[in-house]
Protein backbone atom coordinates (compact mmCIF):
# COMPACT_ATOMS: atom_id res chain seq x y z
CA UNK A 1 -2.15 15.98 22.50
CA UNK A 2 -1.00 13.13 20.63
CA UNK A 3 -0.05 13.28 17.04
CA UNK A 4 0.32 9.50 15.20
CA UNK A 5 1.43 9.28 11.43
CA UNK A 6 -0.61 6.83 9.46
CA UNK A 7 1.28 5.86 6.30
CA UNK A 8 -1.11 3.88 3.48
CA UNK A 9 1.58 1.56 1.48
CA UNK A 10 -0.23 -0.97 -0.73
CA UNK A 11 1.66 -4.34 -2.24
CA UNK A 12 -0.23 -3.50 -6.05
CA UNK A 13 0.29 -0.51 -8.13
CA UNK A 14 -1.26 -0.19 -11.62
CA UNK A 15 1.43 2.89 -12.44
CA UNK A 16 4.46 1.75 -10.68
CA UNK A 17 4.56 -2.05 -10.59
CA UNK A 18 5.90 -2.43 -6.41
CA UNK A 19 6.70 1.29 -6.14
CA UNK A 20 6.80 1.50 -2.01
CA UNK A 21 9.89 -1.43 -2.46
CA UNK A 22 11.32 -0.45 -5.44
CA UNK A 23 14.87 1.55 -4.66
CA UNK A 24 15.00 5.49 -4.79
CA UNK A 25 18.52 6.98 -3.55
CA UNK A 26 19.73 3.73 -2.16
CA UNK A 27 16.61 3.02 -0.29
CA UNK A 28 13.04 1.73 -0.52
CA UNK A 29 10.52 4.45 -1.22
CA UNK A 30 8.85 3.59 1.78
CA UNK A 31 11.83 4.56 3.98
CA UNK A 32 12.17 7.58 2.47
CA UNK A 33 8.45 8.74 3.57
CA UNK A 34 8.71 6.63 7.56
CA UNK A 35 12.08 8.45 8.18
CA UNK A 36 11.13 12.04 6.79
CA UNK A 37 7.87 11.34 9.31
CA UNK A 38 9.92 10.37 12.27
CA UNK A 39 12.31 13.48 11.21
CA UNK A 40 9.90 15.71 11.08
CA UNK A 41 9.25 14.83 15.39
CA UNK A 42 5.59 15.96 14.59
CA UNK A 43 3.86 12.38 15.31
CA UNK A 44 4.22 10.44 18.44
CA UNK A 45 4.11 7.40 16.47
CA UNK A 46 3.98 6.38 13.05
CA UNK A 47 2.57 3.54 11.56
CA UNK A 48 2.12 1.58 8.15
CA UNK A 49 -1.29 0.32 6.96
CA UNK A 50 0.00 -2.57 4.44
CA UNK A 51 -1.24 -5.70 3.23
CA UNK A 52 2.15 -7.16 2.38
CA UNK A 53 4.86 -9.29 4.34
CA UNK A 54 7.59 -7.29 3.02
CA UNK A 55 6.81 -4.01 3.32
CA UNK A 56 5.88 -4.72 6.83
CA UNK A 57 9.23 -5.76 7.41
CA UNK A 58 10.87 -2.62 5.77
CA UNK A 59 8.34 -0.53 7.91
CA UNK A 60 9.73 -1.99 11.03
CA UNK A 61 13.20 -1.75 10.50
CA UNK A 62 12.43 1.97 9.88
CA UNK A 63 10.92 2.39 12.70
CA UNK A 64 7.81 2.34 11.77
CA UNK A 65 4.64 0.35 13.65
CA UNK A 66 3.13 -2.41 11.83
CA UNK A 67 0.52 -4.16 14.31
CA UNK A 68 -2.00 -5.79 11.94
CA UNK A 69 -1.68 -6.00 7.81
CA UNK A 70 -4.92 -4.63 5.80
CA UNK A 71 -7.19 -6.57 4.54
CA UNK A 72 -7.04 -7.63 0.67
CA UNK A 73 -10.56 -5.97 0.39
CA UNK A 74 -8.86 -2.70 1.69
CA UNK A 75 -5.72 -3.33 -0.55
CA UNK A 76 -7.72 -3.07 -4.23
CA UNK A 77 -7.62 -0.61 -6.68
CA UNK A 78 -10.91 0.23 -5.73
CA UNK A 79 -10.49 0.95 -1.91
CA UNK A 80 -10.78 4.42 -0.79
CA UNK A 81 -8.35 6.09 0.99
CA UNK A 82 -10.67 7.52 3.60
CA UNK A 83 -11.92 3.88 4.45
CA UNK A 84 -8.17 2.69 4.70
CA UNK A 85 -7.99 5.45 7.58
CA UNK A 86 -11.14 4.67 9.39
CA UNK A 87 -9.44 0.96 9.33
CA UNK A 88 -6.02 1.75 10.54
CA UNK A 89 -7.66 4.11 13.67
CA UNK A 90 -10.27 1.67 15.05
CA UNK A 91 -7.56 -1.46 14.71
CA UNK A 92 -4.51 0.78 16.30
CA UNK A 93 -7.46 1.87 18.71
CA UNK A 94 -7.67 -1.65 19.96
CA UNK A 95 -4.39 -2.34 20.00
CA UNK A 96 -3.39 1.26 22.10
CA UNK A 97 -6.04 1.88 23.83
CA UNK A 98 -5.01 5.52 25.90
């Protein structure tokens, strides 16, 4: 069975103004949470639900998959988590279909 990561990283943040881009140890948060999934060789493949450019591009170069950015709709304060989810699996389901 297949295992894929699914990583929710949002541009806005009411607490922590960029937080997934802002520098922790040298690094991007974000980095820090695609390479401790890739690490942990649990998922098959791991991907990044975003909304922004740049994050998108830090995914990548982490080795993360990035195949569509989130809608703004899905990218408010007011989004649920669960909805993000059902978002990322039907559009990765297009895009890989096995």
């Amino acid at each position: 069975m297949k295992h894929i990561a699914i990583i929710p990283a949002r541009s806005g943040s009411k607490g922590v103004k960029n937080k997934n881009i802002r520098f922790l140890n040298g690094e991007p948060l974000i980095a820090h949470t695609i390479k401790t999934a890739i690490a942990s060789e649990v998922y098959s493949a791991v991907y990044v639900s975003t909304d922004s450019e740049e994050i998108a591009e830090i995914a990548i170069a982490e080795g993360a998959l990035v195949p569509f950015l989130r809608s703004k709709t899905l990218a408010e304060d007011s989004a649920l988590a669960v909805d993000v989810m059902i978002d990322a699996l039907k559009r990765i389901s297009i895009e890989k279909p096995d």
